[in-house]
C-alpha atoms as a PDB file:
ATOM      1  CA  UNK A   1      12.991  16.308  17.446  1.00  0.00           C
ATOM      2  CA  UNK A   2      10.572  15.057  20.342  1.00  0.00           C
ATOM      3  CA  UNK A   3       7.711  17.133  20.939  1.00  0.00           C
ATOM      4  CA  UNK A   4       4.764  16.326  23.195  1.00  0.00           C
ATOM      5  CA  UNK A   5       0.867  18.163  23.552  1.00  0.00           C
ATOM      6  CA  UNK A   6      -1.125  18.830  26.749  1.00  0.00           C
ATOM      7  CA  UNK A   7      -4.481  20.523  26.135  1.00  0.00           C
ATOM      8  CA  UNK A   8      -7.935  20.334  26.796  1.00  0.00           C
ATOM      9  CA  UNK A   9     -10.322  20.340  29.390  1.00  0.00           C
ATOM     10  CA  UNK A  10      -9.945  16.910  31.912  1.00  0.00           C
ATOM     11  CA  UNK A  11     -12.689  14.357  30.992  1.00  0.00           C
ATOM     12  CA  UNK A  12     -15.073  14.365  34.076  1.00  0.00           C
ATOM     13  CA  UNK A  13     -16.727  10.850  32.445  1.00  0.00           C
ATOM     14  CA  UNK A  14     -17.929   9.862  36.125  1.00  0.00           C
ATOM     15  CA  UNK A  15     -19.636  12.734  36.461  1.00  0.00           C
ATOM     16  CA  UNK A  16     -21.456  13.504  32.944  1.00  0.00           C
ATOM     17  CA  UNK A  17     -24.764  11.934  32.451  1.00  0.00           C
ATOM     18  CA  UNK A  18     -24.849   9.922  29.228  1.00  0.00           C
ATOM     19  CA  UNK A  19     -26.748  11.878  26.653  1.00  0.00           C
ATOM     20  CA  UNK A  20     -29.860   9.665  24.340  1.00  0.00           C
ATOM     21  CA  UNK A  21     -31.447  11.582  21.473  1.00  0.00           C
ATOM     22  CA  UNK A  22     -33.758  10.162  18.648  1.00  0.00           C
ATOM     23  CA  UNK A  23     -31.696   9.359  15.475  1.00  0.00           C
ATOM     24  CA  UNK A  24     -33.045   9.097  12.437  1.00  0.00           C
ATOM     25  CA  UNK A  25     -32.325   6.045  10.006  1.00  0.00           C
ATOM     26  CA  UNK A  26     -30.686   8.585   7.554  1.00  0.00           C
ATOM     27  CA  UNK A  27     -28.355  10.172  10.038  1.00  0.00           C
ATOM     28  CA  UNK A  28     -27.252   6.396  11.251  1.00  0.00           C
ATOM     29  CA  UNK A  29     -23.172   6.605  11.035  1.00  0.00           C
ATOM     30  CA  UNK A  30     -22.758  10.485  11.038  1.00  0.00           C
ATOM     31  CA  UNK A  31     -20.328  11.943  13.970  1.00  0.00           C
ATOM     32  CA  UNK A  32     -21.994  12.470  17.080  1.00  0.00           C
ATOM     33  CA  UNK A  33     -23.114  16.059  18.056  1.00  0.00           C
ATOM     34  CA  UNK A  34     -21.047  17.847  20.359  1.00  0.00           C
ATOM     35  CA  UNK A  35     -22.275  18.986  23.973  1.00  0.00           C
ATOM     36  CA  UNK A  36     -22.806  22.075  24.961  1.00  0.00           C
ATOM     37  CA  UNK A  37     -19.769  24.063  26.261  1.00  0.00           C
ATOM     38  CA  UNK A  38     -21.246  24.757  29.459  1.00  0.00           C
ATOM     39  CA  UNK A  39     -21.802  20.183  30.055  1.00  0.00           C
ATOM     40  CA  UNK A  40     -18.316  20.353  30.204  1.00  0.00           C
ATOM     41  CA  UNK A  41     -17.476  21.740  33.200  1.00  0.00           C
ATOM     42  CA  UNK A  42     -15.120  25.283  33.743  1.00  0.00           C
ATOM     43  CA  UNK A  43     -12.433  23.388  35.845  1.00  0.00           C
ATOM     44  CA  UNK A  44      -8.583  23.978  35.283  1.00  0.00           C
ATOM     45  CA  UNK A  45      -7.309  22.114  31.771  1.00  0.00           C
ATOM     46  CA  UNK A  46      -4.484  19.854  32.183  1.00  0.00           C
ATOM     47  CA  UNK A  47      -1.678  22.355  30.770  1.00  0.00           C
ATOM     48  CA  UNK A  48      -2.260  24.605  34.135  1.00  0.00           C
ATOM     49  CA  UNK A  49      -2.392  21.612  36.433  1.00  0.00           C
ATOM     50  CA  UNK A  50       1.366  20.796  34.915  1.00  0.00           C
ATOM     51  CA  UNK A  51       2.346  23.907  34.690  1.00  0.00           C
ATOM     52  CA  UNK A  52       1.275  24.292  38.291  1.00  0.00           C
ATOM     53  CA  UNK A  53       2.888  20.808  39.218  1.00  0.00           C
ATOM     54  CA  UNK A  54       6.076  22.531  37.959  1.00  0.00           C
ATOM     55  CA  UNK A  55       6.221  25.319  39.656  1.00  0.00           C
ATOM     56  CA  UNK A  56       5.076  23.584  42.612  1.00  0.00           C
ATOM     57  CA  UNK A  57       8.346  21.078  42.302  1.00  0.00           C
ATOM     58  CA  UNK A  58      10.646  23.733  41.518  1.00  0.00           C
ATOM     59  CA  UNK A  59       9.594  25.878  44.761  1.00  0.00           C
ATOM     60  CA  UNK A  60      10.476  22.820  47.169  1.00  0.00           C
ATOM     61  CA  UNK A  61      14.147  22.192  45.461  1.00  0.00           C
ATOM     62  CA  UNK A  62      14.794  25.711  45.626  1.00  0.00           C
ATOM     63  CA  UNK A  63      15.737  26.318  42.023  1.00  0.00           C
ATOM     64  CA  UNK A  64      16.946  29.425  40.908  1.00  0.00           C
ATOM     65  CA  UNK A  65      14.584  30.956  38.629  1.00  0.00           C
ATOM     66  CA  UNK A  66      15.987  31.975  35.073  1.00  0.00           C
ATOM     67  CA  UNK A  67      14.612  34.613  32.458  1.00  0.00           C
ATOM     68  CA  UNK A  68      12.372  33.538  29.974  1.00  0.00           C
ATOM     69  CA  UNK A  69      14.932  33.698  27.218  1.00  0.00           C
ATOM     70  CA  UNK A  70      18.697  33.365  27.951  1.00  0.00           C
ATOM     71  CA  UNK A  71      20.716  34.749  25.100  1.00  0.00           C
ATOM     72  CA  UNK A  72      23.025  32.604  23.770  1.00  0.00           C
ATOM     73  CA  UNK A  73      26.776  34.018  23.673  1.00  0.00           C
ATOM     74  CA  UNK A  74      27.879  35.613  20.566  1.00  0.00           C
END
């Protein structure tokens, strides 16, 4: 079995400012806090920019599309 994961939002790194907030000694080595949903951005996630890839590739070969589930013979 191979299986494989695509999810999340795309980093947009270049284009976050960095974040600096007081630490106190005590909290030295704890996780960093998360930002705010809305710092990281609405944009498509990855999974739709494959799956639109996909479709996109599919459309120029001319594939024949297939049903979702093919039953297999009895």
């Amino acid at each position: 079995f191979q299986g494989g994961r695509v999810t999340g939002r795309i980093p947009r790194t270049a284009t976050l400012r960095p974040t600096v907030v007081p630490l106190e000694w005590e909290r030295m080595g704890d996780p960093p806090t998360r930002r705010p949903v809305r710092e990281l951005g609405n944009g498509p996630t990855d999974l739709a920019l494959l799956a639109s890839a996909l479709e996109r590739a599919a459309r120029s070969v001319n594939a024949e599309r297939l049903p979702a589930l093919v039953p297999f013979p009895a």
